[in-house]
C-alpha atoms as a PDB file:
ATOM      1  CA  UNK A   1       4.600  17.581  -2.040  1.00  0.00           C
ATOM      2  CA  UNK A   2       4.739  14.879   0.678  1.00  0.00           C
ATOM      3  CA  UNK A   3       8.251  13.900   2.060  1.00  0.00           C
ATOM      4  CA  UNK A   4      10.450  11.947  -0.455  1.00  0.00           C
ATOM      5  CA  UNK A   5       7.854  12.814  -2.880  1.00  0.00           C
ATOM      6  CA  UNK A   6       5.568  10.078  -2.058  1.00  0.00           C
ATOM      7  CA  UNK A   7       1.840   9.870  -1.807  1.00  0.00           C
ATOM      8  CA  UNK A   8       0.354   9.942   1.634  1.00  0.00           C
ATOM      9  CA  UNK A   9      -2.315   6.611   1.532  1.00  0.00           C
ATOM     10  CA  UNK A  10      -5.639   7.886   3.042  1.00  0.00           C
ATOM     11  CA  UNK A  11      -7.773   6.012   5.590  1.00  0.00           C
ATOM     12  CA  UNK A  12     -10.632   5.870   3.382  1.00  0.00           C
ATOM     13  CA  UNK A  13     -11.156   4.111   0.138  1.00  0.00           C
ATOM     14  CA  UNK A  14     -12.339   5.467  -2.916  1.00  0.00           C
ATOM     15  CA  UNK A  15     -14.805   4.208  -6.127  1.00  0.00           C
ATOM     16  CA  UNK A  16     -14.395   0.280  -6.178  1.00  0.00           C
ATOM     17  CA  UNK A  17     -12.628   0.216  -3.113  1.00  0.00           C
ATOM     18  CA  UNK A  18      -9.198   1.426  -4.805  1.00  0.00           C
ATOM     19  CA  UNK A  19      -7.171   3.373  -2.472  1.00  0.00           C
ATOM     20  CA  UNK A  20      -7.114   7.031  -2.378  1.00  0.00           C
ATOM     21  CA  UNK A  21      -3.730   8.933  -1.991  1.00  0.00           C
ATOM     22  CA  UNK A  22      -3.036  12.741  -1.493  1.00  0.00           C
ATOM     23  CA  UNK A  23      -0.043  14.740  -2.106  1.00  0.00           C
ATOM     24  CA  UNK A  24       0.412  18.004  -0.008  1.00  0.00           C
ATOM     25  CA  UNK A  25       3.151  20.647   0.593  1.00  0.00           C
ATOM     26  CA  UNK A  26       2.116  20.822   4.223  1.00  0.00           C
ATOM     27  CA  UNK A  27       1.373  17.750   6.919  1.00  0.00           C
ATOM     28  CA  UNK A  28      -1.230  20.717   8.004  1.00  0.00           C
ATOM     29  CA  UNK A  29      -3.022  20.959   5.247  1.00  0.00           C
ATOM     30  CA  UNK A  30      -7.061  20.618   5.245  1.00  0.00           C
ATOM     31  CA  UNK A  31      -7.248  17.025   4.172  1.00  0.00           C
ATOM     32  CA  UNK A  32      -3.954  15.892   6.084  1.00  0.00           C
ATOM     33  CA  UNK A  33      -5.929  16.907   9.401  1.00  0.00           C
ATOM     34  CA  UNK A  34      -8.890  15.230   8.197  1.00  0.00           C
ATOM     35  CA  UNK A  35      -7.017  11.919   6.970  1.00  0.00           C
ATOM     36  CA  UNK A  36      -5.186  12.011  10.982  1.00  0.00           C
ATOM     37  CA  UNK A  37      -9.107  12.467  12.665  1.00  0.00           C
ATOM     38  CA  UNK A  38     -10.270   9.938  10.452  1.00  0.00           C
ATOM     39  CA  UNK A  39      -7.082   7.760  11.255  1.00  0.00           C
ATOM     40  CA  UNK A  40      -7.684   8.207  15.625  1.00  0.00           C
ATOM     41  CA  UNK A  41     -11.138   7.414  15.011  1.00  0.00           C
ATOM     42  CA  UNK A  42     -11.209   4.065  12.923  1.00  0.00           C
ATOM     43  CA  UNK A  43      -8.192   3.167  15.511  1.00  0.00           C
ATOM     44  CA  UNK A  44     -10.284   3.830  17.759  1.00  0.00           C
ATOM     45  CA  UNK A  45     -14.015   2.137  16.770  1.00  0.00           C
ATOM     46  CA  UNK A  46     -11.271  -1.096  16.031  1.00  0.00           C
ATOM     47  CA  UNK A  47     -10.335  -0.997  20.011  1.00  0.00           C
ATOM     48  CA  UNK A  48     -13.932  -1.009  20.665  1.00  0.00           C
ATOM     49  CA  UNK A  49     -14.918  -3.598  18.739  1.00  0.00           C
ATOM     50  CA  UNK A  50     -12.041  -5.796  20.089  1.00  0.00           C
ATOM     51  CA  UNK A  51     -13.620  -5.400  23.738  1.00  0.00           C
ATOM     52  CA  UNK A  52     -17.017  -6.633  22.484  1.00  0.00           C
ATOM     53  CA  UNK A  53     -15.808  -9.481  20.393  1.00  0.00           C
ATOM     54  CA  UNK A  54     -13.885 -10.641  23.664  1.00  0.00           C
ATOM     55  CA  UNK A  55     -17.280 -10.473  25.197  1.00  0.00           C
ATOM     56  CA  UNK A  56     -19.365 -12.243  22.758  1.00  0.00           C
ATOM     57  CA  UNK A  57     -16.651 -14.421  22.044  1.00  0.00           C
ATOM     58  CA  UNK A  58     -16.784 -15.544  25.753  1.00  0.00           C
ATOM     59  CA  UNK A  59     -20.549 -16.183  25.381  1.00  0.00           C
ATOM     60  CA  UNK A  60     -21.143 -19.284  24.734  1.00  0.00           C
ATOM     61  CA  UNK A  61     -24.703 -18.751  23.426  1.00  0.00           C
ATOM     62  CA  UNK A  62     -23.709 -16.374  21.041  1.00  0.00           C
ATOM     63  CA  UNK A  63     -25.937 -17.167  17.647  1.00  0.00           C
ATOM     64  CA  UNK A  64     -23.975 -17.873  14.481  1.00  0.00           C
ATOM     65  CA  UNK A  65     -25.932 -14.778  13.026  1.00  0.00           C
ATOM     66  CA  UNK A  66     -23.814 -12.734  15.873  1.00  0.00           C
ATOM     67  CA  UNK A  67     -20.703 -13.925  14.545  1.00  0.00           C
ATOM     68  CA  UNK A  68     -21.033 -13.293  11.589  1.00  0.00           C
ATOM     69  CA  UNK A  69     -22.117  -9.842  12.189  1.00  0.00           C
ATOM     70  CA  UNK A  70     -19.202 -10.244  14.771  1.00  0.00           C
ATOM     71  CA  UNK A  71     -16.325 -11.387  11.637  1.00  0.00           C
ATOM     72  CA  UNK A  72     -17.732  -9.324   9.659  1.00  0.00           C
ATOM     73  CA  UNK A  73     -17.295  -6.176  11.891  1.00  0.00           C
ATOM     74  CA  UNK A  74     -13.607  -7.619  12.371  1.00  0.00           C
ATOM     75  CA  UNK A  75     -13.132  -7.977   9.240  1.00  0.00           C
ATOM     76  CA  UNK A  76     -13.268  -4.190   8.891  1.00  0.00           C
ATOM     77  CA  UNK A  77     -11.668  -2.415  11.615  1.00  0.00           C
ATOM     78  CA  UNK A  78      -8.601  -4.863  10.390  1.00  0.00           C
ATOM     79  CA  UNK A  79      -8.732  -3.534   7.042  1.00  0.00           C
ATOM     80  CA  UNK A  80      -8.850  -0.160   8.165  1.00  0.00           C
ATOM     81  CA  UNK A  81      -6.108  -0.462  10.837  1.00  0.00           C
ATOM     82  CA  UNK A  82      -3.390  -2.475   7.805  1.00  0.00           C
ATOM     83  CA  UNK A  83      -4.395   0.817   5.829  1.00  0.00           C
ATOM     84  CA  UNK A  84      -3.474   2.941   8.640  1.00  0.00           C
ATOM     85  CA  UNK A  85      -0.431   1.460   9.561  1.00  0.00           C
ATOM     86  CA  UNK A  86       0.888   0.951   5.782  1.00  0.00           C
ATOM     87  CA  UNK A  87       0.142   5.119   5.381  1.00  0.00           C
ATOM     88  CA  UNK A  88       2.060   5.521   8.820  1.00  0.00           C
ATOM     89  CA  UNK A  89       4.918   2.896   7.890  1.00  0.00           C
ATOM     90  CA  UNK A  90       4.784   4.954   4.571  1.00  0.00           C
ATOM     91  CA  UNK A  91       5.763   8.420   6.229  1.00  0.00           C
ATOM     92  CA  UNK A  92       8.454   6.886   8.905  1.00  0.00           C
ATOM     93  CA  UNK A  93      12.213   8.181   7.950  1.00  0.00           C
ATOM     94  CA  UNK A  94      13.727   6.227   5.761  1.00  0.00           C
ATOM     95  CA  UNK A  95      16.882   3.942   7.616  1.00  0.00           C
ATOM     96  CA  UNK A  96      19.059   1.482   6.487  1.00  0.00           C
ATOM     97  CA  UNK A  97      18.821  -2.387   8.213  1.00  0.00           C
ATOM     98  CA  UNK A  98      21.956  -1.187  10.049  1.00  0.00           C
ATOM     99  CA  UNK A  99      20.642   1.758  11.209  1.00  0.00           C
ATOM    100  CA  UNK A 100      17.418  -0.534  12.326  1.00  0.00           C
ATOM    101  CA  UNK A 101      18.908  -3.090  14.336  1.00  0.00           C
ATOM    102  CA  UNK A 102      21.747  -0.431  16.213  1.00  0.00           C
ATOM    103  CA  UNK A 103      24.855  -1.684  14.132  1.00  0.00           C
ATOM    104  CA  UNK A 104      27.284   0.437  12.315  1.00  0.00           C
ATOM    105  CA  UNK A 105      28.413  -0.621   8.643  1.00  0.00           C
ATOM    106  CA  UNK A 106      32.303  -1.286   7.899  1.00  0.00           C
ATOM    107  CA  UNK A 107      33.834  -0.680   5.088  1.00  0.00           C
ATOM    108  CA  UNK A 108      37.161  -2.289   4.212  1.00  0.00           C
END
């Protein structure tokens, strides 16, 4: 199972656009590798898509068709980069707010 016994949320959705989730007794596993590749490469598409819309959005005869393609598009790589960074938050260690922010907890 994953760590803490939790499900691991995968980059991709499933029928209806519910999330998918996948428990595995390795991080190695067939579809963990996939879900990581799939992960780098949605990041990635999302960076590239950032550079164009700065160019477009510079444009100033851009078509309204264009952004909406453009919003659209955005629209997206956003969704897919919240997924990938609630799966990622997901897996992090679990630590207390103390622990977080550097401070020690007293007892009395």
């Amino acid at each position: 199972m994953t760590e803490n016994n939790e499900l691991r949320l995968l980059p991709w959705s499933g029928p209806d656009d519910k999330p998918c989730y996948l428990s595995s007794d390795t991080p190695a596993s067939y579809l963990s590798r996939l879900a990581d590749d799939t992960e780098e490469i949605q990041l990635g598409l999302g960076s590239e898509l950032l550079a164009h819309a700065t160019e477009v959005l510079a444009d100033m005869d851009s078509d309204p068709e264009e952004l909406r393609l453009l919003a659209t598009d955005l629209t997206g790589a956003l969704r897919n980069a919240v997924r990938v960074a609630t799966s990622r938050g997901h897996r992090l260690p679990r630590s207390t707010h103390f622990e977080r922010e550097g401070l020690t907890a007293r007892t009395s």
